[in-house]
PDB file of N, CA and C in Angstrom:
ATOM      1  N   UNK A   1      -0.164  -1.509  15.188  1.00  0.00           N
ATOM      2  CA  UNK A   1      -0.849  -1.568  13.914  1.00  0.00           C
ATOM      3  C   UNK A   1       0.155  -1.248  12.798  1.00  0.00           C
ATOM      4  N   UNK A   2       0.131  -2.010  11.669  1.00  0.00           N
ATOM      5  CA  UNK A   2       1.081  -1.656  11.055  1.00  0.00           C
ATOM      6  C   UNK A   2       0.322  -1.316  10.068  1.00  0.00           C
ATOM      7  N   UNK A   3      -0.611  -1.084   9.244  1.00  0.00           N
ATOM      8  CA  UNK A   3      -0.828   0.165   8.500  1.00  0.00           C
ATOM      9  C   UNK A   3      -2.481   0.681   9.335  1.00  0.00           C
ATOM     10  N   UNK A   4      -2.192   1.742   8.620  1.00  0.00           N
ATOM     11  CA  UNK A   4      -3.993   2.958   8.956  1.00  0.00           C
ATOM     12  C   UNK A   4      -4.555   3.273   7.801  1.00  0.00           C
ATOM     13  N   UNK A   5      -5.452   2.534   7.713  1.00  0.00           N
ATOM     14  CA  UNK A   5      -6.468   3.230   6.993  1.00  0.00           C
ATOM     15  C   UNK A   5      -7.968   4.349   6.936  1.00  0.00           C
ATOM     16  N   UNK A   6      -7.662   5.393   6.446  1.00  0.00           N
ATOM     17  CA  UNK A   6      -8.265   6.281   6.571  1.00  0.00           C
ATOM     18  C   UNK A   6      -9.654   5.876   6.069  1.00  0.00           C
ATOM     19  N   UNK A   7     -10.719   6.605   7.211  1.00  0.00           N
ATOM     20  CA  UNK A   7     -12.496   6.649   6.447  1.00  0.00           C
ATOM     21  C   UNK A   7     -12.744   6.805   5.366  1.00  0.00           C
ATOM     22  N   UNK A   8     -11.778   7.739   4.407  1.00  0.00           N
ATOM     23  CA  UNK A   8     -12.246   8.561   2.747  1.00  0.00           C
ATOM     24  C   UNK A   8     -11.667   6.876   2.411  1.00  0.00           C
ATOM     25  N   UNK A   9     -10.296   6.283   2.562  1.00  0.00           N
ATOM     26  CA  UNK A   9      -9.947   5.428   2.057  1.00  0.00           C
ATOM     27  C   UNK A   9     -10.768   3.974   1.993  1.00  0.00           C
ATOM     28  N   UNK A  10     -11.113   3.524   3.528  1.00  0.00           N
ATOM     29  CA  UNK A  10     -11.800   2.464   3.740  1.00  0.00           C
ATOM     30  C   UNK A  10     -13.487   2.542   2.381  1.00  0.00           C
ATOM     31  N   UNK A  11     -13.814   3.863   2.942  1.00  0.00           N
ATOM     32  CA  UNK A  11     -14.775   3.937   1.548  1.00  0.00           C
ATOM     33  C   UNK A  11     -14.783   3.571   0.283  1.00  0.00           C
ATOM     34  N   UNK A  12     -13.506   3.597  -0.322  1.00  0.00           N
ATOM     35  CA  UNK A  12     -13.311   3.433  -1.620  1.00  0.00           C
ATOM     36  C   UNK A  12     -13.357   2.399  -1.998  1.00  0.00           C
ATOM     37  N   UNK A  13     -12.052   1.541  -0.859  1.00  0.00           N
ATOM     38  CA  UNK A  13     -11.974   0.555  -1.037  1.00  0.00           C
ATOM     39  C   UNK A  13     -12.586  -0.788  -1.064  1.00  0.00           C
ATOM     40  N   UNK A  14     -13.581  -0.757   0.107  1.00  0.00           N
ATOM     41  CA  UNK A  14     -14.935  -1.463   0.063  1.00  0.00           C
ATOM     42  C   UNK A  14     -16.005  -1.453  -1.078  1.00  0.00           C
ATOM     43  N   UNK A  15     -15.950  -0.213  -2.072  1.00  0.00           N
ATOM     44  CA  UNK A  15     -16.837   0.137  -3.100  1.00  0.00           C
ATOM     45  C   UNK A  15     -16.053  -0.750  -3.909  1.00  0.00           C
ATOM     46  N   UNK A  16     -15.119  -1.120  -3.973  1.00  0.00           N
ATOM     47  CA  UNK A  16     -13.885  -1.517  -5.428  1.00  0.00           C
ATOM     48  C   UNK A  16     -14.109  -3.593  -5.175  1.00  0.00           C
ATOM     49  N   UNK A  17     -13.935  -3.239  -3.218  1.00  0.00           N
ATOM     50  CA  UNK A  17     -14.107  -5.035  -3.222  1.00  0.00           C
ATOM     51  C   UNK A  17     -15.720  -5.357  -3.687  1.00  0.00           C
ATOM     52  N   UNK A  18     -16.691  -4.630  -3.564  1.00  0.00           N
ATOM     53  CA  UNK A  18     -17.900  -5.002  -4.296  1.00  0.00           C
ATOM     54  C   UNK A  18     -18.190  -5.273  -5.384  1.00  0.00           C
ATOM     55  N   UNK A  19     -17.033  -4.715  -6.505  1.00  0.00           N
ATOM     56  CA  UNK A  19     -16.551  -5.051  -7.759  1.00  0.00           C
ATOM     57  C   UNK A  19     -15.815  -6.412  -8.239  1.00  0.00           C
ATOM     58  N   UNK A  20     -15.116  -7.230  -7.035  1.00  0.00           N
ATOM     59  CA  UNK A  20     -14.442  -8.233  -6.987  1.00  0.00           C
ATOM     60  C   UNK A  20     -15.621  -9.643  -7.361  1.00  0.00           C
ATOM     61  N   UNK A  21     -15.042 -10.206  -7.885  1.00  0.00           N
ATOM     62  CA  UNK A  21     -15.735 -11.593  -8.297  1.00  0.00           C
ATOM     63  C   UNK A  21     -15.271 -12.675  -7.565  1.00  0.00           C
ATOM     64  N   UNK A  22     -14.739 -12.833  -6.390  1.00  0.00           N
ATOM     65  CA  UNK A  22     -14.049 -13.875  -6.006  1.00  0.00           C
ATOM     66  C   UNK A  22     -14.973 -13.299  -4.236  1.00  0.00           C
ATOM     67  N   UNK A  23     -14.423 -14.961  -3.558  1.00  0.00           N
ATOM     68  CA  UNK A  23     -15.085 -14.884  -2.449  1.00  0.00           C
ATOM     69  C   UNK A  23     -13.693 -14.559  -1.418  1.00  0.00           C
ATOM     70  N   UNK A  24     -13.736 -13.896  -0.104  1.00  0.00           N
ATOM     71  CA  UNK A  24     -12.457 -14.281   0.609  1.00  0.00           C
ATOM     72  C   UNK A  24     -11.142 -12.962   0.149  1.00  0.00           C
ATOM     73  N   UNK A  25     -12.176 -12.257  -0.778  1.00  0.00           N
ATOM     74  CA  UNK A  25     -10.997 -11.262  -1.204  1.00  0.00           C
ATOM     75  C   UNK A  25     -10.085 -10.453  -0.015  1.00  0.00           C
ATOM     76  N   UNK A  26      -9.130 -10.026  -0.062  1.00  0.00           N
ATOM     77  CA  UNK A  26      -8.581  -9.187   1.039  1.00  0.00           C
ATOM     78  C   UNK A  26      -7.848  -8.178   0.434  1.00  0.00           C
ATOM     79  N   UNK A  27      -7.504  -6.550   0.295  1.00  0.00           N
ATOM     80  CA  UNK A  27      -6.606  -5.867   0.176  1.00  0.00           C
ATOM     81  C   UNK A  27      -4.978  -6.467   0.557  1.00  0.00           C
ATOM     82  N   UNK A  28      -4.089  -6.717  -0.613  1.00  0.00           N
ATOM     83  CA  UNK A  28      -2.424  -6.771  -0.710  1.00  0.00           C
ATOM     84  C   UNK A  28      -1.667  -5.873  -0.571  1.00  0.00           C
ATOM     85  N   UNK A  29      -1.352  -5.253   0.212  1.00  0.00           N
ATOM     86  CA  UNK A  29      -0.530  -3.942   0.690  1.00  0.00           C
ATOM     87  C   UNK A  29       0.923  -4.269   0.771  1.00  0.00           C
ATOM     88  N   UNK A  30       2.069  -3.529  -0.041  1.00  0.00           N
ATOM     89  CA  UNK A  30       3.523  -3.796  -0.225  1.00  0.00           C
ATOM     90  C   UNK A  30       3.802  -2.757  -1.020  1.00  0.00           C
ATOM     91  N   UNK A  31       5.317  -3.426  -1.292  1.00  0.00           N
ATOM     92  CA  UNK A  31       6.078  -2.762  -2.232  1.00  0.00           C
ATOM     93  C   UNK A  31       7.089  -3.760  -2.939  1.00  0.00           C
ATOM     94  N   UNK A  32       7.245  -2.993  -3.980  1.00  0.00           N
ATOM     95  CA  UNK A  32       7.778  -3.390  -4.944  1.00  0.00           C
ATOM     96  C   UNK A  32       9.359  -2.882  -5.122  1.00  0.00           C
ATOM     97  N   UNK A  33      10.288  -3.289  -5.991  1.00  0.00           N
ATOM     98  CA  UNK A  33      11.330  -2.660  -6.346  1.00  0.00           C
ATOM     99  C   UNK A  33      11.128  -1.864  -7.832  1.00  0.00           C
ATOM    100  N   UNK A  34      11.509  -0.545  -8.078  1.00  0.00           N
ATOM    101  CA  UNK A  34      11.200   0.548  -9.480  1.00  0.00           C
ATOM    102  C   UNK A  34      11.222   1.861  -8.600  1.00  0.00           C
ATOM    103  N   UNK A  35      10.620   2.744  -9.647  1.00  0.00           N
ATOM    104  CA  UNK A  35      10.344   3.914  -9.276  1.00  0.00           C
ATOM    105  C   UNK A  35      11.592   5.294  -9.528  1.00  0.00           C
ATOM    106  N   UNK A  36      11.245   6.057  -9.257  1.00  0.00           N
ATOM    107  CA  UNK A  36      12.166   6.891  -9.184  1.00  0.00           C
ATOM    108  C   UNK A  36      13.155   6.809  -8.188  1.00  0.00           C
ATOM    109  N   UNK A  37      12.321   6.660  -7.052  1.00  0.00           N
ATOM    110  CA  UNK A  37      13.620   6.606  -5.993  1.00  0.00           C
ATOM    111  C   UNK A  37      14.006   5.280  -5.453  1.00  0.00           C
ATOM    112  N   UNK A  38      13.500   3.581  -6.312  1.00  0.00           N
ATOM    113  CA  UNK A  38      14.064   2.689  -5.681  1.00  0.00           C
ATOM    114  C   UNK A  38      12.827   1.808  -5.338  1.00  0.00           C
ATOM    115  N   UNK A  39      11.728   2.159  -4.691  1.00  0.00           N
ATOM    116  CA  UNK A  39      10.837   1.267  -3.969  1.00  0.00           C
ATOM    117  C   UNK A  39       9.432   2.173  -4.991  1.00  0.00           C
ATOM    118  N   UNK A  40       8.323   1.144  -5.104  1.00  0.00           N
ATOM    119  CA  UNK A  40       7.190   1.387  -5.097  1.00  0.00           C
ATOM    120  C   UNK A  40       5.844   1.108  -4.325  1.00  0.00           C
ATOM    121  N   UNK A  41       4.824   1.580  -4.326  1.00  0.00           N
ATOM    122  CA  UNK A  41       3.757   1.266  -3.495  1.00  0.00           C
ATOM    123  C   UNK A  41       3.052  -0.535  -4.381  1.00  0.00           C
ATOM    124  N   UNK A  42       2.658  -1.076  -3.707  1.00  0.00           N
ATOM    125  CA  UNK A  42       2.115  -2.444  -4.598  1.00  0.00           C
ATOM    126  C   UNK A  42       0.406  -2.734  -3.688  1.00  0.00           C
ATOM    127  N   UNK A  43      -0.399  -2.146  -4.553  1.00  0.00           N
ATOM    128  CA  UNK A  43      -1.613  -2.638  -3.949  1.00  0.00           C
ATOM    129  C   UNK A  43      -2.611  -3.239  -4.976  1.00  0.00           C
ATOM    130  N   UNK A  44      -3.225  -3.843  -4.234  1.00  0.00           N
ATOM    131  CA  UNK A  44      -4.357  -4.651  -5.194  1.00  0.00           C
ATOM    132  C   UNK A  44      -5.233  -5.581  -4.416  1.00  0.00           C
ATOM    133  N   UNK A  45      -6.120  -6.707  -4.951  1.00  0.00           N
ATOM    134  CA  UNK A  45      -6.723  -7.603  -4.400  1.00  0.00           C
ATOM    135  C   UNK A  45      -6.561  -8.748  -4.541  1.00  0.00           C
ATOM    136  N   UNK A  46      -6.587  -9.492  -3.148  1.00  0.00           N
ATOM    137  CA  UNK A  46      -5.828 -10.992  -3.652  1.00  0.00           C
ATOM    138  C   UNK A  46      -6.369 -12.273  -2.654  1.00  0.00           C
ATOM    139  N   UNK A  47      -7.416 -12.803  -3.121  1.00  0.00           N
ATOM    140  CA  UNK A  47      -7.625 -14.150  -2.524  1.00  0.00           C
ATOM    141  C   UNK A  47      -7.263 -15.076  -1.973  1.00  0.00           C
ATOM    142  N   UNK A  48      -5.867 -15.396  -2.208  1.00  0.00           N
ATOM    143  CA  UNK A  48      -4.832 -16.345  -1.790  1.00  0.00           C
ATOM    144  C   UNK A  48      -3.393 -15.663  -0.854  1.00  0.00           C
ATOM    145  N   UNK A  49      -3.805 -16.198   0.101  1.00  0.00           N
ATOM    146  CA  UNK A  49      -2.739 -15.806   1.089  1.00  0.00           C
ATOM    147  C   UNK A  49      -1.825 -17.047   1.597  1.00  0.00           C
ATOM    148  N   UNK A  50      -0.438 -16.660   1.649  1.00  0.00           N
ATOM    149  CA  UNK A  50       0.682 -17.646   2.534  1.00  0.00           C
ATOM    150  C   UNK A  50       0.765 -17.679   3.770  1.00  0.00           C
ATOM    151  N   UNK A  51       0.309 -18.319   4.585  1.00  0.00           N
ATOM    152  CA  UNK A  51       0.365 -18.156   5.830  1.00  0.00           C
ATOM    153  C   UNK A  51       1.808 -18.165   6.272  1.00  0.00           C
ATOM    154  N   UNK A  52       2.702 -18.693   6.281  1.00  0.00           N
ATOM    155  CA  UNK A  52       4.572 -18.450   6.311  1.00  0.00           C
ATOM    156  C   UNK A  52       4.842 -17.159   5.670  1.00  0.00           C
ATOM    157  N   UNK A  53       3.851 -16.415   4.689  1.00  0.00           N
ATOM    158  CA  UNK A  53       4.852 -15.426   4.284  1.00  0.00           C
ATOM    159  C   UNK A  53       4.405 -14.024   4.306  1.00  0.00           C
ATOM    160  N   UNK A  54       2.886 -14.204   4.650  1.00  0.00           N
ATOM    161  CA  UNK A  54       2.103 -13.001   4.831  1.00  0.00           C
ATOM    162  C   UNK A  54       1.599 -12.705   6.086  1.00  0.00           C
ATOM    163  N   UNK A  55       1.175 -11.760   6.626  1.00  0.00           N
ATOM    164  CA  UNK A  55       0.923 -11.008   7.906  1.00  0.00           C
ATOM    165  C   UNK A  55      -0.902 -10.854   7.798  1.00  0.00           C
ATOM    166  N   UNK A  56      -1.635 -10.459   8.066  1.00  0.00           N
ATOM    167  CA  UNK A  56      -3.095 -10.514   8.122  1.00  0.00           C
ATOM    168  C   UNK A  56      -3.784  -9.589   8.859  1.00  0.00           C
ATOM    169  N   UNK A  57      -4.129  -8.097   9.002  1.00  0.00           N
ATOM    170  CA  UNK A  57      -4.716  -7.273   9.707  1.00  0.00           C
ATOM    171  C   UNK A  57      -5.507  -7.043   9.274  1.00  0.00           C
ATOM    172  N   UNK A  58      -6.574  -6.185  10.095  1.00  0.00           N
ATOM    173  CA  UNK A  58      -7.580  -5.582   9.930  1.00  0.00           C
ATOM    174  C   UNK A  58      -7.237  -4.208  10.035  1.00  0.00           C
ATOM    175  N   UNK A  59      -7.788  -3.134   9.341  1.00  0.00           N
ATOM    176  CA  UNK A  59      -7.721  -1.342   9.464  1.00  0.00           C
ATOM    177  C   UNK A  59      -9.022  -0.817   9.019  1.00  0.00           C
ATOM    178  N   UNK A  60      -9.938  -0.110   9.699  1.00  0.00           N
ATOM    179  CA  UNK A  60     -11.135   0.362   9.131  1.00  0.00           C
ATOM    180  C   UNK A  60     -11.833  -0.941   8.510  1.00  0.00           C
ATOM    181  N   UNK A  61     -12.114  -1.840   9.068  1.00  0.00           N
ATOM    182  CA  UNK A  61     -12.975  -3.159   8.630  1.00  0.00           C
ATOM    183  C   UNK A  61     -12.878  -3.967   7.088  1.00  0.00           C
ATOM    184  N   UNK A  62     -11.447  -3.368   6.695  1.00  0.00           N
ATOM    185  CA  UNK A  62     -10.864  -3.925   5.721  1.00  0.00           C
ATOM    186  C   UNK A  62      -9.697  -4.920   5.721  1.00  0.00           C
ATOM    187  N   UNK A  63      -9.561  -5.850   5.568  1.00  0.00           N
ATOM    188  CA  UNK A  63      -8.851  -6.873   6.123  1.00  0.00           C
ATOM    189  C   UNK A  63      -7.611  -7.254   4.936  1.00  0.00           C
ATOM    190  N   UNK A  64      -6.579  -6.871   5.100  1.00  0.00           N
ATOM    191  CA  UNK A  64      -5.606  -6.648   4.850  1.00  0.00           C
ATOM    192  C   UNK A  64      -4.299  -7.471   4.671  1.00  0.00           C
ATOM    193  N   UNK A  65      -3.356  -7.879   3.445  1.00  0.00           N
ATOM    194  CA  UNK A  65      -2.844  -9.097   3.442  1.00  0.00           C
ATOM    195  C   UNK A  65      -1.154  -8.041   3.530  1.00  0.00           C
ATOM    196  N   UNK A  66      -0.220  -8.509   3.949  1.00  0.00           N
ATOM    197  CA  UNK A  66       1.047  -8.055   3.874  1.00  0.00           C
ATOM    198  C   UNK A  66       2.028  -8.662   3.722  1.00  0.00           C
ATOM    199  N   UNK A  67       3.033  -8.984   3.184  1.00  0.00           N
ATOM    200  CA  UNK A  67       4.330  -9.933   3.257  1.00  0.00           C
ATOM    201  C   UNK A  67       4.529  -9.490   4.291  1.00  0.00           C
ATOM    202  N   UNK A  68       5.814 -10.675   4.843  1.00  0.00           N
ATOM    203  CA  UNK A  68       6.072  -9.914   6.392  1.00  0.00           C
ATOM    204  C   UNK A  68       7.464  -9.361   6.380  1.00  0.00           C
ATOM    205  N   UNK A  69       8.281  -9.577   4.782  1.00  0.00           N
ATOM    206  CA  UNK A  69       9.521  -8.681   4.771  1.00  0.00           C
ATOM    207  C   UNK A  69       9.169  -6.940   4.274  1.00  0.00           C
ATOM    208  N   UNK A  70       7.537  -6.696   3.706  1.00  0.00           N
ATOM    209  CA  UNK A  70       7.579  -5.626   3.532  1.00  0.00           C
ATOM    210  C   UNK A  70       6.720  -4.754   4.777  1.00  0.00           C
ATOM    211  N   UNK A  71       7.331  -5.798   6.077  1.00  0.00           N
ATOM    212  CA  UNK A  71       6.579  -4.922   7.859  1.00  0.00           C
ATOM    213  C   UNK A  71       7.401  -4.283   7.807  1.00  0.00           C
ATOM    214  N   UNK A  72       8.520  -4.101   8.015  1.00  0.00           N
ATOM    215  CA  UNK A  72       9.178  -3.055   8.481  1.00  0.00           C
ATOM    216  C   UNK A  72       9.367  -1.651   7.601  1.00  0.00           C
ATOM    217  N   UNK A  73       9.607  -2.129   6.199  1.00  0.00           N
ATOM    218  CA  UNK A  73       9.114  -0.981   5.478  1.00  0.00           C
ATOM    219  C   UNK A  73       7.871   0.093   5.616  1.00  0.00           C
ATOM    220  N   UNK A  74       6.953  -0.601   5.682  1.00  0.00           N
ATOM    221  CA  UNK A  74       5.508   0.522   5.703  1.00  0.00           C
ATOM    222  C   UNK A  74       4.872   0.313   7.160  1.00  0.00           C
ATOM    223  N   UNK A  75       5.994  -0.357   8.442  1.00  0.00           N
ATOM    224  CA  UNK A  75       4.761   0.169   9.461  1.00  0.00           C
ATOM    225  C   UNK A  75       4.756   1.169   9.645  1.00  0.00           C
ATOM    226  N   UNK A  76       3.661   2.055  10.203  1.00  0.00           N
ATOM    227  CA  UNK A  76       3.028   3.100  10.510  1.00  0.00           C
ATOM    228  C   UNK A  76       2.163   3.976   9.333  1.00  0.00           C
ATOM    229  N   UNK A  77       2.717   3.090   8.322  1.00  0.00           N
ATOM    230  CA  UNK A  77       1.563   3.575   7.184  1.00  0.00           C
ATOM    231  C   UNK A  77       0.392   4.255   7.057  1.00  0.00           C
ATOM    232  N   UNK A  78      -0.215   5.401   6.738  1.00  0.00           N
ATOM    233  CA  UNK A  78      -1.495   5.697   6.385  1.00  0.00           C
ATOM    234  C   UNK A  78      -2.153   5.583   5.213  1.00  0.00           C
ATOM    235  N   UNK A  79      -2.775   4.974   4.651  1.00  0.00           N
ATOM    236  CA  UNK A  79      -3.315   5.030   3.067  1.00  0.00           C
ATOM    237  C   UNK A  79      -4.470   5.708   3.316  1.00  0.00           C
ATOM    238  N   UNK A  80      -4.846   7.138   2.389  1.00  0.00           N
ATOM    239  CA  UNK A  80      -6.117   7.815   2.353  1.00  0.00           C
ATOM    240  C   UNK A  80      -6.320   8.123   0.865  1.00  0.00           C
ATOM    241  N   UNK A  81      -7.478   8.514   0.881  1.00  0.00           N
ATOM    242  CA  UNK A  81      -8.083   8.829  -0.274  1.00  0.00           C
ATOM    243  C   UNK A  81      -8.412  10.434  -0.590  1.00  0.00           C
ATOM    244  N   UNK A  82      -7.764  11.050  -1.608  1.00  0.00           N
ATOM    245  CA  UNK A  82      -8.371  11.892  -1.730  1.00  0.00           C
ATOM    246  C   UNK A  82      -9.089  12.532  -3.000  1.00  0.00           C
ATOM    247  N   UNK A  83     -10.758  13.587  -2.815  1.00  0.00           N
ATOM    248  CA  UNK A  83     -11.261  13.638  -4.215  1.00  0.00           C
ATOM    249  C   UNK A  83     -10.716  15.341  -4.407  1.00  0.00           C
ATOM    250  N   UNK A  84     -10.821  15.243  -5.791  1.00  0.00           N
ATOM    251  CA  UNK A  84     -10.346  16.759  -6.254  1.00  0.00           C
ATOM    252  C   UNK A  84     -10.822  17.002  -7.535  1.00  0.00           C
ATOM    253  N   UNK A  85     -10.453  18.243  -8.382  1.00  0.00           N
ATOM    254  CA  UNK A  85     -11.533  18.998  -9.455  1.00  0.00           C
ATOM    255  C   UNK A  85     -10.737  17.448 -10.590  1.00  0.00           C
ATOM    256  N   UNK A  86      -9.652  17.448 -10.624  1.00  0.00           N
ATOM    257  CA  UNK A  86      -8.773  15.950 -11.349  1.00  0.00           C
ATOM    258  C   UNK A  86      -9.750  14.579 -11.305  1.00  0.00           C
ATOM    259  N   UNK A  87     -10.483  14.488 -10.341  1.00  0.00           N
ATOM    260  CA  UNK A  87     -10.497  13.092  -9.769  1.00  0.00           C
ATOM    261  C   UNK A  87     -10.259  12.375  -8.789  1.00  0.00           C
ATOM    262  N   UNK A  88     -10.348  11.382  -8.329  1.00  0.00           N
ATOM    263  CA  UNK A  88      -9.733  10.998  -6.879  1.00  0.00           C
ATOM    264  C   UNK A  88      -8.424   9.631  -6.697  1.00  0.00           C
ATOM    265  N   UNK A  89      -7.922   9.636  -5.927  1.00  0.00           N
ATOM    266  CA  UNK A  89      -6.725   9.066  -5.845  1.00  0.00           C
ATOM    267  C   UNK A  89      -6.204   8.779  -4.504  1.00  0.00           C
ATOM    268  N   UNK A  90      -5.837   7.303  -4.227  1.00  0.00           N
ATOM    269  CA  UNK A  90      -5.593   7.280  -3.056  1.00  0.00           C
ATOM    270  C   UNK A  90      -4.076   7.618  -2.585  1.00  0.00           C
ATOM    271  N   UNK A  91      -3.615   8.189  -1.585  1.00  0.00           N
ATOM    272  CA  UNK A  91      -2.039   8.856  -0.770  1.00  0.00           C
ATOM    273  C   UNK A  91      -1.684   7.827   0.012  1.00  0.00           C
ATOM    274  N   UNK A  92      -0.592   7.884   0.665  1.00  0.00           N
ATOM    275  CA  UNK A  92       0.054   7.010   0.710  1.00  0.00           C
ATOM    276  C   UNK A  92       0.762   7.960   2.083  1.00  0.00           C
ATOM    277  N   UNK A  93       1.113   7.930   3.051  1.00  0.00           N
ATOM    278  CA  UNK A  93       1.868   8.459   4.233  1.00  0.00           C
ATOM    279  C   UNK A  93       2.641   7.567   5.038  1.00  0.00           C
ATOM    280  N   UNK A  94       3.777   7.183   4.676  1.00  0.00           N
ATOM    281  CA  UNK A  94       4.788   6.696   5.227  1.00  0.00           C
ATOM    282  C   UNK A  94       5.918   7.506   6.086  1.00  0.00           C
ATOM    283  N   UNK A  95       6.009   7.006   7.439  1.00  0.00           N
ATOM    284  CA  UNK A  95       6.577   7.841   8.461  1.00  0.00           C
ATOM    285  C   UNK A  95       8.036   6.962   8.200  1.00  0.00           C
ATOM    286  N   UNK A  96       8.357   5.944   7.319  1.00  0.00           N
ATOM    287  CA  UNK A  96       9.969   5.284   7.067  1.00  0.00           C
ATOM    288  C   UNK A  96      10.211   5.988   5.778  1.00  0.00           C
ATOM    289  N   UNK A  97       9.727   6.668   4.915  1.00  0.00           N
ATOM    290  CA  UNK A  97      10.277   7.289   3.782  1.00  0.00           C
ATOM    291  C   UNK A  97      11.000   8.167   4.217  1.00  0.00           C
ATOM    292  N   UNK A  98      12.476   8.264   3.961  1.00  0.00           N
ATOM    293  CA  UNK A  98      13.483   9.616   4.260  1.00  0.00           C
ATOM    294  C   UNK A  98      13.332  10.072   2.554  1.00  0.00           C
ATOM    295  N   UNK A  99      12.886   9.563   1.307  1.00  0.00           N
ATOM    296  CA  UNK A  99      13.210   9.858   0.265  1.00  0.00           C
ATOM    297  C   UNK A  99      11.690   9.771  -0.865  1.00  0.00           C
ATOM    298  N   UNK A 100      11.242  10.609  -1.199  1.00  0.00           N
ATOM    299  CA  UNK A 100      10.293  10.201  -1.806  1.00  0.00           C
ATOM    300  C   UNK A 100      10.571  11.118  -3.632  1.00  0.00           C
ATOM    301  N   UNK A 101       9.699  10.373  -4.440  1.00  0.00           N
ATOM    302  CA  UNK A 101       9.468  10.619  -5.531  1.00  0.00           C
ATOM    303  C   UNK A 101       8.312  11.809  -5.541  1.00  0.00           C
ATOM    304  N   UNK A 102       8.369  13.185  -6.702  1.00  0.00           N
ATOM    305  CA  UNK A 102       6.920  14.209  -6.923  1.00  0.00           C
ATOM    306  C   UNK A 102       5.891  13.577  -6.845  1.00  0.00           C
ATOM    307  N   UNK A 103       5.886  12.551  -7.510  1.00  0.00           N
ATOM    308  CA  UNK A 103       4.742  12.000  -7.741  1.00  0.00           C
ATOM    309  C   UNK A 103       3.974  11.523  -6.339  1.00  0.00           C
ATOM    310  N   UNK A 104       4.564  10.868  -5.400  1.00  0.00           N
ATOM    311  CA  UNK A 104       4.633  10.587  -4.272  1.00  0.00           C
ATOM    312  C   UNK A 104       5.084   9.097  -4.184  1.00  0.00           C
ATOM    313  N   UNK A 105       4.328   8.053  -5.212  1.00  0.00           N
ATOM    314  CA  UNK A 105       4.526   7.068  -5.107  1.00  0.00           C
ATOM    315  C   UNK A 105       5.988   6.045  -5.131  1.00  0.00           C
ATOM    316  N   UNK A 106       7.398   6.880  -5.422  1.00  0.00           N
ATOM    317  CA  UNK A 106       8.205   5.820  -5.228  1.00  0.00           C
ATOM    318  C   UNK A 106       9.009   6.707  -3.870  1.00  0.00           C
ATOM    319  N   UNK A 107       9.594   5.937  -3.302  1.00  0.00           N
ATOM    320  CA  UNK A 107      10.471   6.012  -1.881  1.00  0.00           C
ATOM    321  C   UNK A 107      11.828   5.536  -1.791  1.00  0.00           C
ATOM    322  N   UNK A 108      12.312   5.811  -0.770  1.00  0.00           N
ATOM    323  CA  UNK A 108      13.350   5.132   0.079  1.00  0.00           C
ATOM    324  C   UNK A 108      13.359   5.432   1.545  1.00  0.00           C
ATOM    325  N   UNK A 109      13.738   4.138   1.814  1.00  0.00           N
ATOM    326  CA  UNK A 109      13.686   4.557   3.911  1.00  0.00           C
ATOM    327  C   UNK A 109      15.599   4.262   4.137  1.00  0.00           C
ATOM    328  N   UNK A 110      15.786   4.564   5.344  1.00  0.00           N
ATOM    329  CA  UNK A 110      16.986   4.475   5.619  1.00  0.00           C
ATOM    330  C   UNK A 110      17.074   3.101   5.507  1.00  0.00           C
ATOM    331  N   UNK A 111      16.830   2.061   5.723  1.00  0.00           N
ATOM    332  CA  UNK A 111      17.312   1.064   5.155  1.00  0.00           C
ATOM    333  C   UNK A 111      17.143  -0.113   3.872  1.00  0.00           C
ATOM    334  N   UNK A 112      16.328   0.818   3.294  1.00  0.00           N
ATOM    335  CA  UNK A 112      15.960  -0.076   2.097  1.00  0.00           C
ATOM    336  C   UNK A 112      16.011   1.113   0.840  1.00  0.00           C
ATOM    337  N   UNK A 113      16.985   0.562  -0.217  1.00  0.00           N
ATOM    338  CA  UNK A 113      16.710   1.968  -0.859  1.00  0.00           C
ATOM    339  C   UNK A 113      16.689   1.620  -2.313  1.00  0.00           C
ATOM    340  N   UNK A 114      15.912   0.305  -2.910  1.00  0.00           N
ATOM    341  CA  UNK A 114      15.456  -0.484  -3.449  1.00  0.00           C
ATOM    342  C   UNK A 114      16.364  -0.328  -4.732  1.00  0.00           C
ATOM    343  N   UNK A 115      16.051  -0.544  -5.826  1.00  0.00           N
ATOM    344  CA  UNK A 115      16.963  -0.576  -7.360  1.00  0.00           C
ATOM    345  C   UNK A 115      15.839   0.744  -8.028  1.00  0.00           C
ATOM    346  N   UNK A 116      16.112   1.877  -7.890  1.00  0.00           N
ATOM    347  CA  UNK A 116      15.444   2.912  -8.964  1.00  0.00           C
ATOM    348  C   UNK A 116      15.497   2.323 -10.437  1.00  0.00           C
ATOM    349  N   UNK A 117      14.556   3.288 -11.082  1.00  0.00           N
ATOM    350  CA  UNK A 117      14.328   2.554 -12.544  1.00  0.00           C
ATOM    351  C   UNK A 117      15.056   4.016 -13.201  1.00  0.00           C
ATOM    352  N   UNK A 118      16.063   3.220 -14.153  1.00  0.00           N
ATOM    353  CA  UNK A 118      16.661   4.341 -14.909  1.00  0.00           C
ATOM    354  C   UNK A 118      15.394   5.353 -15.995  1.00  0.00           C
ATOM    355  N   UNK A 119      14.590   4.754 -16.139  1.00  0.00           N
ATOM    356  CA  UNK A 119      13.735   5.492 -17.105  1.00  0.00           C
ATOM    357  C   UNK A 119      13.197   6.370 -16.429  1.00  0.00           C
ATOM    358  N   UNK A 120      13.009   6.795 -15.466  1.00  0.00           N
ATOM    359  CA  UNK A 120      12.126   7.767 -14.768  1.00  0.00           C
ATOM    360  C   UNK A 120      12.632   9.006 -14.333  1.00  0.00           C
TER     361      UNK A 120
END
């Protein structure tokens, strides 16, 4: 399995695709190049998938779109959700990050250690 999605998470996220206006929607799970340390998290919703360039799972009955150059980056992934006195926000647990940003959201793994953004 190349990512896990957590129960608090699958919850959310199913509440958010009920919000979607399109038919066929699927969660886009990646990354990006920025951040503090080089790589960022890239999620969203996205109707249109490449079959040559994207990967296709299921995690917690959420069906899930991936490039297949950003598999090796985030397998073993966990995405969860958590609520607090702030608000709620979903985490991110990557077992390839040797390098992460406070915030949590930017990274580096031993072999990808993306272009950091000087502003940050």
């Amino acid at each position: 399995m190349i990512l896990n999605i957590t129960e608090a998470a699958s919850h959310q996220i199913k509440e958010m695709l009920k919000e979607e206006d399109k038919e066929n929607v699927r969660l886009r799970f990646g990354v990006k190049g920025g951040g503090c340390s080089g790589l960022s998290y890239a999620m969203g919703f996205e109707d249109e998938i490449n079959e040559e360039l994207d990967v296709i799972e299921e995690s917690s009955g959420i069906p899930v779109v991936i490039h297949k150059q950003d598999v090796p980056i985030i397998e073993g992934t966990t995405i969860d959700f958590k609520q607090n006195m702030m608000g709620g926000g979903f985490t991110i647990d990557n077992p390839n990050a040797i390098v992460s940003c406070g915030c949590g959201s930017s990274f580096k793994t031993a072999t990808n250690a993306g272009t950091p953004d000087p502003n940050c």
